[in-house]
C-alpha atoms as a PDB file:
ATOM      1  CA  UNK A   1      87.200  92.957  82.593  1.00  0.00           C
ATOM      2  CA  UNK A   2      87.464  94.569  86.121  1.00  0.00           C
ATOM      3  CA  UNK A   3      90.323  94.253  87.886  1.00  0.00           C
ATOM      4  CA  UNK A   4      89.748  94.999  92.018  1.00  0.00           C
ATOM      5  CA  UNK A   5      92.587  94.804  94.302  1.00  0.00           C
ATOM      6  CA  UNK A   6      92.015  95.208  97.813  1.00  0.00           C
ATOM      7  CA  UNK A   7      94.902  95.758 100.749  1.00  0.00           C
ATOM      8  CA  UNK A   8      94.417  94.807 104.032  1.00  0.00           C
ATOM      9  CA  UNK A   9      96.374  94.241 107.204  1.00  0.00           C
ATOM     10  CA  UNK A  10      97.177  91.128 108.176  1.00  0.00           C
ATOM     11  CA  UNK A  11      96.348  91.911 111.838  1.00  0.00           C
ATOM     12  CA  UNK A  12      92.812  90.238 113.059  1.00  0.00           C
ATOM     13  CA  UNK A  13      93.165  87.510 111.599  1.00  0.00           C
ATOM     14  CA  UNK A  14      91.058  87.331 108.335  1.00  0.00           C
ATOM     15  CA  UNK A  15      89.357  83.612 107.521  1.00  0.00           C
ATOM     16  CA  UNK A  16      88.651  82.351 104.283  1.00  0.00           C
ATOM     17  CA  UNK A  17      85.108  82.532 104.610  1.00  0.00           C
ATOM     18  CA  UNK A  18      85.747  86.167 105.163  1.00  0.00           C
ATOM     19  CA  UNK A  19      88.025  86.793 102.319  1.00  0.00           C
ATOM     20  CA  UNK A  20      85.597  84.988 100.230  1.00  0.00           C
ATOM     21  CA  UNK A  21      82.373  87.275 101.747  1.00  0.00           C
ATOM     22  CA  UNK A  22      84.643  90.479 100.515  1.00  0.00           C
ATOM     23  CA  UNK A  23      85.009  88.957  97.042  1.00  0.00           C
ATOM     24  CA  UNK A  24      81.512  87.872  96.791  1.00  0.00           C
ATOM     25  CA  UNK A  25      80.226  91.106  97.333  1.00  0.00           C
ATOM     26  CA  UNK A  26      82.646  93.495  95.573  1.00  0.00           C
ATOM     27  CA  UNK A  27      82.111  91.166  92.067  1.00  0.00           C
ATOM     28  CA  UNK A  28      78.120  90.967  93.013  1.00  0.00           C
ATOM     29  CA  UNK A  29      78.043  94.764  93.054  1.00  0.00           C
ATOM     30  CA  UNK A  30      80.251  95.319  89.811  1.00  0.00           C
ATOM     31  CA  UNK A  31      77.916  92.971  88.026  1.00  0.00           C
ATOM     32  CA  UNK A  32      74.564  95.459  89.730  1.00  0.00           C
ATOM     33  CA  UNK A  33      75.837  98.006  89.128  1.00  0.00           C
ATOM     34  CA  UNK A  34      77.891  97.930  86.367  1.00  0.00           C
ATOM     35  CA  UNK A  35      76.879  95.381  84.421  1.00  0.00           C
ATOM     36  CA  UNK A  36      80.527  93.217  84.672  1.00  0.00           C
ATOM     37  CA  UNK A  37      79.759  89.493  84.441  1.00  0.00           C
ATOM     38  CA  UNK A  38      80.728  88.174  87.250  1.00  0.00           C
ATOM     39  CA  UNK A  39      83.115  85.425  85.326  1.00  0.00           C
ATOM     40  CA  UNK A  40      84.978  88.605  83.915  1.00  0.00           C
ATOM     41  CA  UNK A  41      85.537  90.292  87.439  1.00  0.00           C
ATOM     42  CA  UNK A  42      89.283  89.163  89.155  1.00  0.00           C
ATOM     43  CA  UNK A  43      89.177  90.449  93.028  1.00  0.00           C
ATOM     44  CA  UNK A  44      92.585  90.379  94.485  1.00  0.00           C
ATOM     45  CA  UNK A  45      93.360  90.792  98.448  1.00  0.00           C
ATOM     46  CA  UNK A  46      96.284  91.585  99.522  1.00  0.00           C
ATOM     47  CA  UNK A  47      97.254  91.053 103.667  1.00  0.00           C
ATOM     48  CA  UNK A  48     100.117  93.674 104.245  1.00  0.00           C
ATOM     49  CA  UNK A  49     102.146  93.495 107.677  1.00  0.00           C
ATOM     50  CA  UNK A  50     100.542  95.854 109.990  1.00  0.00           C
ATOM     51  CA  UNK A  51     103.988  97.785 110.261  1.00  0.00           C
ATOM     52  CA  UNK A  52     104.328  97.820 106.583  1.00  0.00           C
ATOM     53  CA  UNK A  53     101.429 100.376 106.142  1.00  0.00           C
ATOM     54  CA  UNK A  54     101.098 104.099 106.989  1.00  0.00           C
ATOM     55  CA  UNK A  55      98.425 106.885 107.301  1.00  0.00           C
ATOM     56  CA  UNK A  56      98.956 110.283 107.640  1.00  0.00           C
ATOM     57  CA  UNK A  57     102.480 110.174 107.470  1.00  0.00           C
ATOM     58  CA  UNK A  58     102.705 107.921 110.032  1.00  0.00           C
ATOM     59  CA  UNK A  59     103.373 104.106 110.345  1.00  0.00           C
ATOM     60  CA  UNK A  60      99.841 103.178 111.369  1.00  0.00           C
ATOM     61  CA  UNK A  61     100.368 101.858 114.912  1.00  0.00           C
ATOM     62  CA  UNK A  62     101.698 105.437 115.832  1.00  0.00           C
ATOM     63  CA  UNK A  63      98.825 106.651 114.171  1.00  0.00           C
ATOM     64  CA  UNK A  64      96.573 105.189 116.328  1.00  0.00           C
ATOM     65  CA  UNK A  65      98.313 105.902 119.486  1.00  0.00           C
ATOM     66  CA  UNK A  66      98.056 109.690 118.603  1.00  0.00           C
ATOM     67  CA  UNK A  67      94.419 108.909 117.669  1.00  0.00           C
ATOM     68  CA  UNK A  68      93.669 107.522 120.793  1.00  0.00           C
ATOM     69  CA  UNK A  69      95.466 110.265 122.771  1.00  0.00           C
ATOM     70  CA  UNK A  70      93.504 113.056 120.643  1.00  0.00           C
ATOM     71  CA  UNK A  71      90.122 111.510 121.846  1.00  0.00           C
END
């Protein structure tokens, strides 16, 4: 029984449609490629505050702004 948990930022604003697109898709390939029945597959998301997650040692907002000033 796969177990799929997906994090995301709640910035954007993600619909319901959308949410249910991404678990749609990630049990439809499990079940391809994997053979998982897709009654057997649990997909989990997970919206995380935007200043609640990091990325290279850096919140991600001040990750970006470095980013941006690299390019």
């Amino acid at each position: 029984m796969p177990y799929v948990n997906v994090k995301i930022t709640r910035e954007g604003g993600t619909t319901r449609e959308q949410k249910a697109q991404v678990i749609k898709g990630i049990s439809e390939v499990l079940r391809d490629v994997l053979g998982k029945p897709l009654s057997a597959t649990f997909v989990v998301i997970n919206e995380v505050e935007l200043e609640d997650w990091g990325v290279g040692g850096l919140p991600v907002e001040d990750y970006r702004r470095q980013a941006g000033e690299k390019s």
